[in-house]
C-alpha atoms as a PDB file:
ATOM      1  CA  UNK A   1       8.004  -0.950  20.306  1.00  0.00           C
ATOM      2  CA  UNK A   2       9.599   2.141  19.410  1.00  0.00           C
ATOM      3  CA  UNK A   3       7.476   2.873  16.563  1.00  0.00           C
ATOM      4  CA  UNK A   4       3.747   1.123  15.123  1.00  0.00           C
ATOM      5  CA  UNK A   5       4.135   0.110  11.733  1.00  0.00           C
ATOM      6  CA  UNK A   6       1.549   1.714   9.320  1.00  0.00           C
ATOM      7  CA  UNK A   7       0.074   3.879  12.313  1.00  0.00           C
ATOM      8  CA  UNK A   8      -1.221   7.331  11.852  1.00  0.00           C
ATOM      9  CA  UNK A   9       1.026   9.859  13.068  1.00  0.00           C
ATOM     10  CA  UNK A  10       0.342  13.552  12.642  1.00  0.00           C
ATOM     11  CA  UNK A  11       3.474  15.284  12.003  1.00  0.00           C
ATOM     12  CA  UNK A  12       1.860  18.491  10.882  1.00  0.00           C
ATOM     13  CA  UNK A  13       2.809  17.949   7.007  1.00  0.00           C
ATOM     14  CA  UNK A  14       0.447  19.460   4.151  1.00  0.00           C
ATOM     15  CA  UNK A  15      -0.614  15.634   3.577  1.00  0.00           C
ATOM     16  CA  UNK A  16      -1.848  14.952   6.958  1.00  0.00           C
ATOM     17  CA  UNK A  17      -4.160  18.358   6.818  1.00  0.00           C
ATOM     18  CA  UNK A  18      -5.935  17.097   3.371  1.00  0.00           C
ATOM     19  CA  UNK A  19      -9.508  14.949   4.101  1.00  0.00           C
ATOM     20  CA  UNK A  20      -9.036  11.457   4.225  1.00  0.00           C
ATOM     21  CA  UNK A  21     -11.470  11.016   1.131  1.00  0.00           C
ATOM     22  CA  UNK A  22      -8.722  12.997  -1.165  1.00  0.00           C
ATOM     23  CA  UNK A  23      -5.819  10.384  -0.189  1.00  0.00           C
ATOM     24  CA  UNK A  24      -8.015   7.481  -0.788  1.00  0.00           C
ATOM     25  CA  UNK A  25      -9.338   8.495  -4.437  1.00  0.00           C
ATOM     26  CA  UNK A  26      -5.515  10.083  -5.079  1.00  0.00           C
ATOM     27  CA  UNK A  27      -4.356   6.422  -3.944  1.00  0.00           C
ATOM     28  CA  UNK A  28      -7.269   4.697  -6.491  1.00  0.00           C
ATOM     29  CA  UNK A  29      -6.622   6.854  -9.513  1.00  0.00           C
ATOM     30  CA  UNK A  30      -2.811   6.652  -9.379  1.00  0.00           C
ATOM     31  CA  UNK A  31      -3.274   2.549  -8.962  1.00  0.00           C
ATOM     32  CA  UNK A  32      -5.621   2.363 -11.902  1.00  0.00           C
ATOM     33  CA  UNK A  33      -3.605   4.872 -13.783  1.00  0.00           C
ATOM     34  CA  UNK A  34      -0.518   2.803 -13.049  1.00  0.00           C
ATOM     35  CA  UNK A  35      -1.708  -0.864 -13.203  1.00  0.00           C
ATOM     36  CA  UNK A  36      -3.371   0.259 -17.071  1.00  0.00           C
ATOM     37  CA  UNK A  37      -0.461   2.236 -18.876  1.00  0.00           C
ATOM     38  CA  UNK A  38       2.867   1.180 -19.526  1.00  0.00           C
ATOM     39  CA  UNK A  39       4.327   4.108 -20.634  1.00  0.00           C
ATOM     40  CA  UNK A  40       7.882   4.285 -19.290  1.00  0.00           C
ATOM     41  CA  UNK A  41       7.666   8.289 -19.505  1.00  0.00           C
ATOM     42  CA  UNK A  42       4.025   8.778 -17.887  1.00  0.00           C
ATOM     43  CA  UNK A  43       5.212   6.211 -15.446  1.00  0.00           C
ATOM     44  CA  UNK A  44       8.471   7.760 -14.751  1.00  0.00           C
ATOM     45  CA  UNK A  45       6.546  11.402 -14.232  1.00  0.00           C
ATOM     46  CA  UNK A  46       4.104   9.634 -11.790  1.00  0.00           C
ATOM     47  CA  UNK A  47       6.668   8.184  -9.027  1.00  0.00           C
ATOM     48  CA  UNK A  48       8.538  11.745  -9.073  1.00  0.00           C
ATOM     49  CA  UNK A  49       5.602  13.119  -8.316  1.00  0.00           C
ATOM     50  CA  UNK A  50       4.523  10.772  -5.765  1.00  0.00           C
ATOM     51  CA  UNK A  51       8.027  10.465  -4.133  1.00  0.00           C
ATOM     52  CA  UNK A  52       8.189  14.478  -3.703  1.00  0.00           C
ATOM     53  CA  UNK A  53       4.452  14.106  -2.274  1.00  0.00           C
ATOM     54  CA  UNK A  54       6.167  11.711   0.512  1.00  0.00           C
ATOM     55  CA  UNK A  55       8.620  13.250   1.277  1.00  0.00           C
ATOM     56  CA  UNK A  56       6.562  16.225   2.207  1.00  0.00           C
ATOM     57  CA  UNK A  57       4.611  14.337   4.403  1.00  0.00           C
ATOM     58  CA  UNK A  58       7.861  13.773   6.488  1.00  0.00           C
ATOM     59  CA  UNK A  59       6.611  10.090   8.011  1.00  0.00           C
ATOM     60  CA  UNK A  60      10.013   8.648   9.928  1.00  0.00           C
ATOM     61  CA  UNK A  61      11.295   5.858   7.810  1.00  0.00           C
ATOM     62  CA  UNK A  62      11.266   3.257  10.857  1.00  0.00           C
ATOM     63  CA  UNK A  63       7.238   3.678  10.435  1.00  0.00           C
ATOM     64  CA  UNK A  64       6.757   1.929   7.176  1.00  0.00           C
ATOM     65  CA  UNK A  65      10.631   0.279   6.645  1.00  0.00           C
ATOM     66  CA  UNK A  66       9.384  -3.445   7.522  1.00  0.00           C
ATOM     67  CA  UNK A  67       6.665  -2.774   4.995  1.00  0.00           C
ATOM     68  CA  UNK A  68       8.965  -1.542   2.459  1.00  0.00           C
ATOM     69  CA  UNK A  69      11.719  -4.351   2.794  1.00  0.00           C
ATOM     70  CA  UNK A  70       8.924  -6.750   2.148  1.00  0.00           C
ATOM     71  CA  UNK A  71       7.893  -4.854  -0.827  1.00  0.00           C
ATOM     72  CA  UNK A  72      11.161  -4.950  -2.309  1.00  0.00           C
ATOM     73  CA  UNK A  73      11.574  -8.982  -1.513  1.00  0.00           C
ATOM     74  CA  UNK A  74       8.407  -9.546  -3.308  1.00  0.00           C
ATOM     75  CA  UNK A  75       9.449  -7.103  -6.040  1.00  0.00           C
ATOM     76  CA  UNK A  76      12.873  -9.123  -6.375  1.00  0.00           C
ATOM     77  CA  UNK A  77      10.742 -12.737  -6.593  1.00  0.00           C
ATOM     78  CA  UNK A  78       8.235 -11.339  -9.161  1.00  0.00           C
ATOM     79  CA  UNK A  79      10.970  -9.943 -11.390  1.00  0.00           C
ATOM     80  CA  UNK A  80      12.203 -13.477 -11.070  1.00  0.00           C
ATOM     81  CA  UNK A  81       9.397 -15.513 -11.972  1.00  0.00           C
ATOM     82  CA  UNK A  82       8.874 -13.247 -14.828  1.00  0.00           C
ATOM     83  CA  UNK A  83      12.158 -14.099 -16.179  1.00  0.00           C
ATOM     84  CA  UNK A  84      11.839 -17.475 -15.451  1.00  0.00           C
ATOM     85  CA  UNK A  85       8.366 -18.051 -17.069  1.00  0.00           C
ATOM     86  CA  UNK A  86       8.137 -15.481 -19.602  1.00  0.00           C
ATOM     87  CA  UNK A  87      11.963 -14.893 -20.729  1.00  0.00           C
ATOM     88  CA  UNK A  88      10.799 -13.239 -24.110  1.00  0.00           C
ATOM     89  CA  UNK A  89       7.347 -11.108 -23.166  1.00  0.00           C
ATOM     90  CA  UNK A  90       9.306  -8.269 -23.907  1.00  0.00           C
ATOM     91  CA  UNK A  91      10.550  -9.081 -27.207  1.00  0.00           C
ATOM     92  CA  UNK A  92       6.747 -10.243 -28.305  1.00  0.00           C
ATOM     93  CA  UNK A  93       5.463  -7.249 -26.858  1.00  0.00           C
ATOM     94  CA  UNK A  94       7.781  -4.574 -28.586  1.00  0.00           C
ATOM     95  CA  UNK A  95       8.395  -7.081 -31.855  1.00  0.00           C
ATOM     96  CA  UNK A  96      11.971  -6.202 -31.890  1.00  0.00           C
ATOM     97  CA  UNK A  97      14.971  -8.155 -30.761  1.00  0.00           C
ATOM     98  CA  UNK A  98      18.231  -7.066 -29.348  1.00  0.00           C
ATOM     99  CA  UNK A  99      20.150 -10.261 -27.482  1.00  0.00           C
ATOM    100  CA  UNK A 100      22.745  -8.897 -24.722  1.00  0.00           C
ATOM    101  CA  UNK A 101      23.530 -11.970 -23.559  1.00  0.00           C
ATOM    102  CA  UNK A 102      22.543 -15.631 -24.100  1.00  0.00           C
ATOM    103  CA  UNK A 103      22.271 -17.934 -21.236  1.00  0.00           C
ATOM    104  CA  UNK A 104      21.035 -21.171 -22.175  1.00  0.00           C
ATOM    105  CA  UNK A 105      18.190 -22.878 -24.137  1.00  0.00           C
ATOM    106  CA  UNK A 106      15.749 -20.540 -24.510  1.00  0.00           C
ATOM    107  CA  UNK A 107      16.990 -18.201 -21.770  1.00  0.00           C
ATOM    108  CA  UNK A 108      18.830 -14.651 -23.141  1.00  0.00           C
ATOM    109  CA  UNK A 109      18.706 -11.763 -21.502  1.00  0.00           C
ATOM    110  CA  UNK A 110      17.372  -8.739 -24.284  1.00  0.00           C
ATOM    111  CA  UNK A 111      17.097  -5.032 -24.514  1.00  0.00           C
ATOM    112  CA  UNK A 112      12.998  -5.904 -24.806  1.00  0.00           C
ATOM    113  CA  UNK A 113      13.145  -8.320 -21.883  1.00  0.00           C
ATOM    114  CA  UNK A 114      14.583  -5.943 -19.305  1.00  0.00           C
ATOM    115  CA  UNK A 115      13.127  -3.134 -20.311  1.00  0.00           C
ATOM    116  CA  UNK A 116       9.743  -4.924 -20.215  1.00  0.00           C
ATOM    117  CA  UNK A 117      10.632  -5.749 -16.748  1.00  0.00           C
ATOM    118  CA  UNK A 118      11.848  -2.279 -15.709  1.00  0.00           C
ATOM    119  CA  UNK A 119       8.512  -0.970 -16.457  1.00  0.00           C
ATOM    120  CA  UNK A 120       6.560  -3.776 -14.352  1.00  0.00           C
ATOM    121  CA  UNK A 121       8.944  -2.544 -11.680  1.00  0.00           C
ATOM    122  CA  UNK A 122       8.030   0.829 -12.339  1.00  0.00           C
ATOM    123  CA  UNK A 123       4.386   0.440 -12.047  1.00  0.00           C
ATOM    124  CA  UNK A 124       4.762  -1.303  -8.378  1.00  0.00           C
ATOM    125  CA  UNK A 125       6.822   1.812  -7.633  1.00  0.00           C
ATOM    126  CA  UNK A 126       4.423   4.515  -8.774  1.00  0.00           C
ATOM    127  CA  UNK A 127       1.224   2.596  -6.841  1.00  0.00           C
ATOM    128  CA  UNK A 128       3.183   1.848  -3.301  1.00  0.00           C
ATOM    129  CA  UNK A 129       4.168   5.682  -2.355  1.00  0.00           C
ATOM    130  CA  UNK A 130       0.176   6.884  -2.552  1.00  0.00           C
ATOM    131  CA  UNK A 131      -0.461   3.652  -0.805  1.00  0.00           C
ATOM    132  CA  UNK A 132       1.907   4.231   2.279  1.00  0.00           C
ATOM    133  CA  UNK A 133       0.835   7.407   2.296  1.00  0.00           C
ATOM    134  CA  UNK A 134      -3.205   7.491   2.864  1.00  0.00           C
ATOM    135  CA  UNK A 135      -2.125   4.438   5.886  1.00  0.00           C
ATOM    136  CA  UNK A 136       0.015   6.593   7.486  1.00  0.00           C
ATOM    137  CA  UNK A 137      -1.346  10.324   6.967  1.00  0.00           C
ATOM    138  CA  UNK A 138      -5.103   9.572   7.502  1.00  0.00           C
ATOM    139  CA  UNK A 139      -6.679   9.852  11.140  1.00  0.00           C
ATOM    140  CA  UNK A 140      -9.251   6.728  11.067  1.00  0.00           C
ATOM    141  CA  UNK A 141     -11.594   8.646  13.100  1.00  0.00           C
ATOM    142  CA  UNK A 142     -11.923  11.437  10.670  1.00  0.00           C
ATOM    143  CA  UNK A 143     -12.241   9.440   7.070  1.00  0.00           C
ATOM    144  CA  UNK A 144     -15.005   7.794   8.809  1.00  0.00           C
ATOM    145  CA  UNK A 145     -16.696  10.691   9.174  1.00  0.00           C
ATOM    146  CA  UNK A 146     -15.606  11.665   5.467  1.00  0.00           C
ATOM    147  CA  UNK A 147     -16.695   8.670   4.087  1.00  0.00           C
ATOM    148  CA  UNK A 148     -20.025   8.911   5.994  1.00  0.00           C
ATOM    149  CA  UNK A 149     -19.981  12.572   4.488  1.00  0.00           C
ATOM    150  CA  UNK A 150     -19.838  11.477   0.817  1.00  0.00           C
ATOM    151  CA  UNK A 151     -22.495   8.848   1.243  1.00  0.00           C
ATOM    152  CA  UNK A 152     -21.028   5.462   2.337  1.00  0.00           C
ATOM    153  CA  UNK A 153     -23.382   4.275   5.161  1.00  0.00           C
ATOM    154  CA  UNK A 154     -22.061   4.714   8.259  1.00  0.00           C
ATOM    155  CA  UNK A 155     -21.450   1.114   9.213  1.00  0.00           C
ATOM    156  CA  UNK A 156     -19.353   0.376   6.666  1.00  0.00           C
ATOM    157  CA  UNK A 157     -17.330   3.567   7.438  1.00  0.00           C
ATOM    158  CA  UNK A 158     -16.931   2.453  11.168  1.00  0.00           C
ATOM    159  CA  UNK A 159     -15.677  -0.653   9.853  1.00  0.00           C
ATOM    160  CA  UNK A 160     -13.073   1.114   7.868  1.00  0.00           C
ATOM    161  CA  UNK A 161     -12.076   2.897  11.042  1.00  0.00           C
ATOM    162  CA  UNK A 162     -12.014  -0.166  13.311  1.00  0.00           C
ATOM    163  CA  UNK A 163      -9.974  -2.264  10.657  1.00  0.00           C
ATOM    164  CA  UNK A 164      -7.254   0.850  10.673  1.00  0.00           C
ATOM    165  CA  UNK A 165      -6.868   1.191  14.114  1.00  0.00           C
ATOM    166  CA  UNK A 166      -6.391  -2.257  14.615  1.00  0.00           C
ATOM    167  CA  UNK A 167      -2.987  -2.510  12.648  1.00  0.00           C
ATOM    168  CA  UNK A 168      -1.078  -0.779  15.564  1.00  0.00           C
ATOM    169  CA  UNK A 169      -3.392  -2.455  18.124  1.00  0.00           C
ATOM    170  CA  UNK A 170      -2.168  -6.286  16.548  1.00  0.00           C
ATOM    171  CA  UNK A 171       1.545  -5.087  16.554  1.00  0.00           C
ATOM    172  CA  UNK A 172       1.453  -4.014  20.177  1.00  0.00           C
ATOM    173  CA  UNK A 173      -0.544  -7.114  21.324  1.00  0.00           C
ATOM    174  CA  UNK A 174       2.172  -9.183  19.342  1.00  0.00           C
ATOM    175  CA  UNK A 175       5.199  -7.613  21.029  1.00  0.00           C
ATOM    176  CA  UNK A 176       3.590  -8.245  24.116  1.00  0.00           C
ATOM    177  CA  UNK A 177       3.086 -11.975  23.680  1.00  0.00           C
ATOM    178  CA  UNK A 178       6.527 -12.054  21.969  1.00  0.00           C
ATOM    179  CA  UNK A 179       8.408 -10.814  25.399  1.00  0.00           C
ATOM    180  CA  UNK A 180       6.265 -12.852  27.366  1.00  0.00           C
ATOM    181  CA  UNK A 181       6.967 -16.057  25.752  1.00  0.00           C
ATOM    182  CA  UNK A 182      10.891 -14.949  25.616  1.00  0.00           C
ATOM    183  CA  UNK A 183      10.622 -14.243  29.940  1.00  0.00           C
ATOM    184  CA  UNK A 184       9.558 -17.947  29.449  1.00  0.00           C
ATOM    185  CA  UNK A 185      12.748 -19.153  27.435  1.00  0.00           C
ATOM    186  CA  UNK A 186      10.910 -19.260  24.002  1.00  0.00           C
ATOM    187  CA  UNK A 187      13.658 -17.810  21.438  1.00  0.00           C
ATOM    188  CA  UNK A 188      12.310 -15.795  18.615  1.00  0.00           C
ATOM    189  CA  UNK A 189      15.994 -14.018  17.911  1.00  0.00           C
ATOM    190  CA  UNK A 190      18.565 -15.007  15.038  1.00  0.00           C
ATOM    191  CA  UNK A 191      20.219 -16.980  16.993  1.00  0.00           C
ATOM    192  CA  UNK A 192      18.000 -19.422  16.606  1.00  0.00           C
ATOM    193  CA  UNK A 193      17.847 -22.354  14.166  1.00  0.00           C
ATOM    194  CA  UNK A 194      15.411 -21.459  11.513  1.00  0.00           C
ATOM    195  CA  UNK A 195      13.095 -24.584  11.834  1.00  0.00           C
ATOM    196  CA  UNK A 196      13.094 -23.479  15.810  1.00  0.00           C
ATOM    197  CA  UNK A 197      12.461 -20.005  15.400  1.00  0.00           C
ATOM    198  CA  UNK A 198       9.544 -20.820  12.932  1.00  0.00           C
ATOM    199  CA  UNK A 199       7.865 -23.084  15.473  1.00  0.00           C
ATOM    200  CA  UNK A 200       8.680 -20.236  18.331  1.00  0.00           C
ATOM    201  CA  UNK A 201       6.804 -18.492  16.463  1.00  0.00           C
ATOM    202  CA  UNK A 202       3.838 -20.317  15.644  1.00  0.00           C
ATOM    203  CA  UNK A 203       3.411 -20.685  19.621  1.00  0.00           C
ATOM    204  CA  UNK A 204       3.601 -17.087  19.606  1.00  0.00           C
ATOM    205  CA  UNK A 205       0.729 -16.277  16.384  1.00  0.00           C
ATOM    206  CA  UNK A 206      -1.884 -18.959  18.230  1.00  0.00           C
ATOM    207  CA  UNK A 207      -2.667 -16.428  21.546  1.00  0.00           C
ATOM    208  CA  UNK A 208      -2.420 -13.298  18.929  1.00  0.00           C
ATOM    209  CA  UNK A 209      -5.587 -15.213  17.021  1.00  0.00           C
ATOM    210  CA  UNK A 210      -7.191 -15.683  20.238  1.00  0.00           C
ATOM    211  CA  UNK A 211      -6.215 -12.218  21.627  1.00  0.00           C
ATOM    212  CA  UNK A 212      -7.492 -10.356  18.345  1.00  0.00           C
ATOM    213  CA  UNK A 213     -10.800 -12.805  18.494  1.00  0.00           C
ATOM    214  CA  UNK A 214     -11.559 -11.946  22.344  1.00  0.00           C
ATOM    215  CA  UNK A 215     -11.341  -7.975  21.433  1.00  0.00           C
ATOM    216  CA  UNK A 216     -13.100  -7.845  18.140  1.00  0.00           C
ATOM    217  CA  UNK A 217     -15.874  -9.739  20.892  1.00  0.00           C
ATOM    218  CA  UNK A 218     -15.563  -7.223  23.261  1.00  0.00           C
ATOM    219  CA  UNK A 219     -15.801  -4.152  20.752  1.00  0.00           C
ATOM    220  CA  UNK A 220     -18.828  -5.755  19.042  1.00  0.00           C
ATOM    221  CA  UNK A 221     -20.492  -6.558  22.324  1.00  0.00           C
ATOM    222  CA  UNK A 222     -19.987  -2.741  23.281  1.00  0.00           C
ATOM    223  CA  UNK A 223     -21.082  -1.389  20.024  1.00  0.00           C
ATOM    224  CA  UNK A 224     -24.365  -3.786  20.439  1.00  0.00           C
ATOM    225  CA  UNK A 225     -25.116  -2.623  24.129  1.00  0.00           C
ATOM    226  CA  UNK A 226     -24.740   0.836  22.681  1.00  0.00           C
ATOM    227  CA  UNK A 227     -27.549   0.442  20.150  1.00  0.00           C
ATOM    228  CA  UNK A 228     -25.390   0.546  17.201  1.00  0.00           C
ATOM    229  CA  UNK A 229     -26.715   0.328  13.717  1.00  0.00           C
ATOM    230  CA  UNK A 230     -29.980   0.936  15.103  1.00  0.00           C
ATOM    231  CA  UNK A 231     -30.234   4.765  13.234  1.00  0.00           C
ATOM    232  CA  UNK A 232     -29.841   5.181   9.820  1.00  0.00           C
ATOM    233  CA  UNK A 233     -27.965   8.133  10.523  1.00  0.00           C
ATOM    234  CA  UNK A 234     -25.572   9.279  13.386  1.00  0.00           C
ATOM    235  CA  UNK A 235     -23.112  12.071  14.478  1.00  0.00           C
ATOM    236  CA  UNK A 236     -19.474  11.684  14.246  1.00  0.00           C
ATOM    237  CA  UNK A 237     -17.038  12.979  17.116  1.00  0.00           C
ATOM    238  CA  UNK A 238     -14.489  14.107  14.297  1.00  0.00           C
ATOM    239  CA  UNK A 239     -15.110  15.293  10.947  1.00  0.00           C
ATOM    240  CA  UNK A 240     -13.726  17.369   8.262  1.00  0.00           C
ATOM    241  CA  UNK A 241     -15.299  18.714   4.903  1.00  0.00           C
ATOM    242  CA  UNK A 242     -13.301  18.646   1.627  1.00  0.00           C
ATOM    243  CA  UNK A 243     -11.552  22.111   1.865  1.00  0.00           C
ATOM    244  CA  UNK A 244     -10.342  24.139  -1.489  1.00  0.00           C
ATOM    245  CA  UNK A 245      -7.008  22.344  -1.067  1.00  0.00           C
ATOM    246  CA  UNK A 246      -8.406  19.047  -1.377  1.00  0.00           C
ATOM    247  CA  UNK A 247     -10.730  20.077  -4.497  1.00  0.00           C
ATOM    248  CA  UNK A 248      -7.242  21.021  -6.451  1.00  0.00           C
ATOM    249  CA  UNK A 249      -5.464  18.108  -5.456  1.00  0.00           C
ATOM    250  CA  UNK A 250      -8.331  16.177  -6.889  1.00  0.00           C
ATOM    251  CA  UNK A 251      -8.310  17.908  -9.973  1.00  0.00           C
ATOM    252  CA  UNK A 252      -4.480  17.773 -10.341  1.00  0.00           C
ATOM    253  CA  UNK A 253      -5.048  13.718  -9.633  1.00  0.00           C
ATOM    254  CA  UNK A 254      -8.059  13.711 -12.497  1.00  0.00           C
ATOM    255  CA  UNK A 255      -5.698  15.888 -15.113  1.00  0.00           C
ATOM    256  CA  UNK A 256      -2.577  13.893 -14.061  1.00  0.00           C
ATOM    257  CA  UNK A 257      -4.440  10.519 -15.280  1.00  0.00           C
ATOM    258  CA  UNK A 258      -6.141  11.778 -18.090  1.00  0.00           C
ATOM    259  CA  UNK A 259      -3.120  12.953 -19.749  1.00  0.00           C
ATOM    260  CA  UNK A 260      -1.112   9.795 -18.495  1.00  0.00           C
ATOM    261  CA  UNK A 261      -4.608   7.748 -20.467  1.00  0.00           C
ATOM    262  CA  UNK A 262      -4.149  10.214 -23.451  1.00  0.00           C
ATOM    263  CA  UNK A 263      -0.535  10.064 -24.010  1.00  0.00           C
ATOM    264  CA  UNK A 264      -0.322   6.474 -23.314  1.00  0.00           C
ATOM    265  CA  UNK A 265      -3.499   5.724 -25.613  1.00  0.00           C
ATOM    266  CA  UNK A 266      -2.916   8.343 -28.253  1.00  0.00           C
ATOM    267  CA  UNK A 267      -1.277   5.565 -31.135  1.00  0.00           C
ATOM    268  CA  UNK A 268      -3.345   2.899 -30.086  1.00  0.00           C
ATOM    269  CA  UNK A 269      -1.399   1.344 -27.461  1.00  0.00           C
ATOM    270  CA  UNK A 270      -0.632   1.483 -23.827  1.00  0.00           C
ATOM    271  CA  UNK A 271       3.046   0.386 -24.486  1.00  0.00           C
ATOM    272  CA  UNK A 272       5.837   2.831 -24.820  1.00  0.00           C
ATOM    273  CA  UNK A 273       7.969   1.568 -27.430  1.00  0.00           C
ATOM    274  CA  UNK A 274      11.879   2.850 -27.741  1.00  0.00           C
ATOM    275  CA  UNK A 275      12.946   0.309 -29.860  1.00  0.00           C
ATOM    276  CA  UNK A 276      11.048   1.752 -33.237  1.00  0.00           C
END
């Protein structure tokens, strides 16, 4: 495998050197922010901000482009099903009415409609960047320490760690299975008939249950025999402290929502409204 999906990599970038704690409350307050406000502008401010923020970070595109290819089939079926259950949630919400074209029954597509949409679309966009980002930027070594740092007992923040550095270990173990069973004549390409390739596959996803099972055994049997959990408290191999860099990116986070909260809030509603 070429390259893990979602696997730390330090490239050197200003994002890896911040504290893993800064990432994860960026990441929470731009997904509350997001998820709550439907204003098109604060939203629109948000993903420039968080695309600029990404590309600084300089993670190689094959790292997270499986990820993001299922993000954007999921975003395609949800705009569907929206249309398809809810064709006139925009034109409730805004209370205006602008047909563009009528397709049948009850069906139309409006100005309302799709720009009701656009801004659901929006929303997944602003939230997935900061997402991508703390998975790929944070060394799960070091936020465990952090987190221990800020308070969150230490076996919880070991579990964090272990559950992170298992996402490259699962992809590796599956690529090994996968060639294995293809030495053995077991197609898993294209070539394939679908109903085949699906039940390839299966054969292949039964020893990756029983290969993840047998080392989550072995790591808790070694974490047992050396006495952990017995302390309240313990010493980390890696840690860092929140630096002056990651106390202004936390207040820049903090002012960006409050004023995205403000604006949003400031008539009375969280939806932006351009046809009034």
């Amino acid at each position: 495998m070429a390259a893990k999906l979602l696997a730390y990599s330090d490239t050197g970038s200003p994002v890896h050197r911040l504290n893993g704690v800064t990432k994860l409350a960026v990441f929470l307050l731009i997904a509350v922010t997001g998820m709550v406000i439907y204003d098109t502008r604060c939203l629109l401010v948000m993903l420039a901000i968080s695309l600029y923020v990404f590309f600084l970070s300089k993670v190689p595109f094959k790292q997270y482009s499986f990820v993001l290819y299922l993000i954007i089939v999921f975003s395609v079926l949800n705009q569907l099903a929206i249309f398809l259950f809810a064709p006139d949630q925009g034109t409730v919400i805004y209370g205006t009415r602008h047909e563009l074209l009528p397709i049948a029954g009850r069906y139309s597509v409006t100005a309302e409609q799709l720009f009701y949409q656009f801004n659901v679309l929006l929303k997944y966009a602003v939230v997935v960047p900061p997402a991508l980002l703390f998975l790929l930027t944070t060394d799960p070594s070091e936020f465990a320490a952090s987190l221990n740092r800020i308070g969150v007992p230490y076996k919880i923040a070991y579990a964090v760690s272990l559950t992170m550095r298992y996402i490259p270990d699962v992809q590796q173990e599956y690529v090994n299975i996968s060639t294995a069973a293809q030495a053995r004549g077991i197609d898993l390409s294209r070539k394939e008939k679908l109903g085949r390739r699906l039940k390839n596959m299966i054969s292949v996803l039964l020893p990756l249950v029983l290969a993840t099972l047998e080392r989550i055994e072995k790591v808790s049997a070694a974490l047992e025999l050396r006495g952990f959990g017995r302390g309240r408290k313990r010493t980390w191999y890696k840690g860092r402290s929140l630096t002056r860099k990651d106390w202004i990116v936390l207040a820049c986070a903090v002012l960006l929502s409050a004023a995205a909260f403000a604006i949003t809030f400031g008539k009375g509603s969280r939806f932006y409204n351009p046809f009034v």
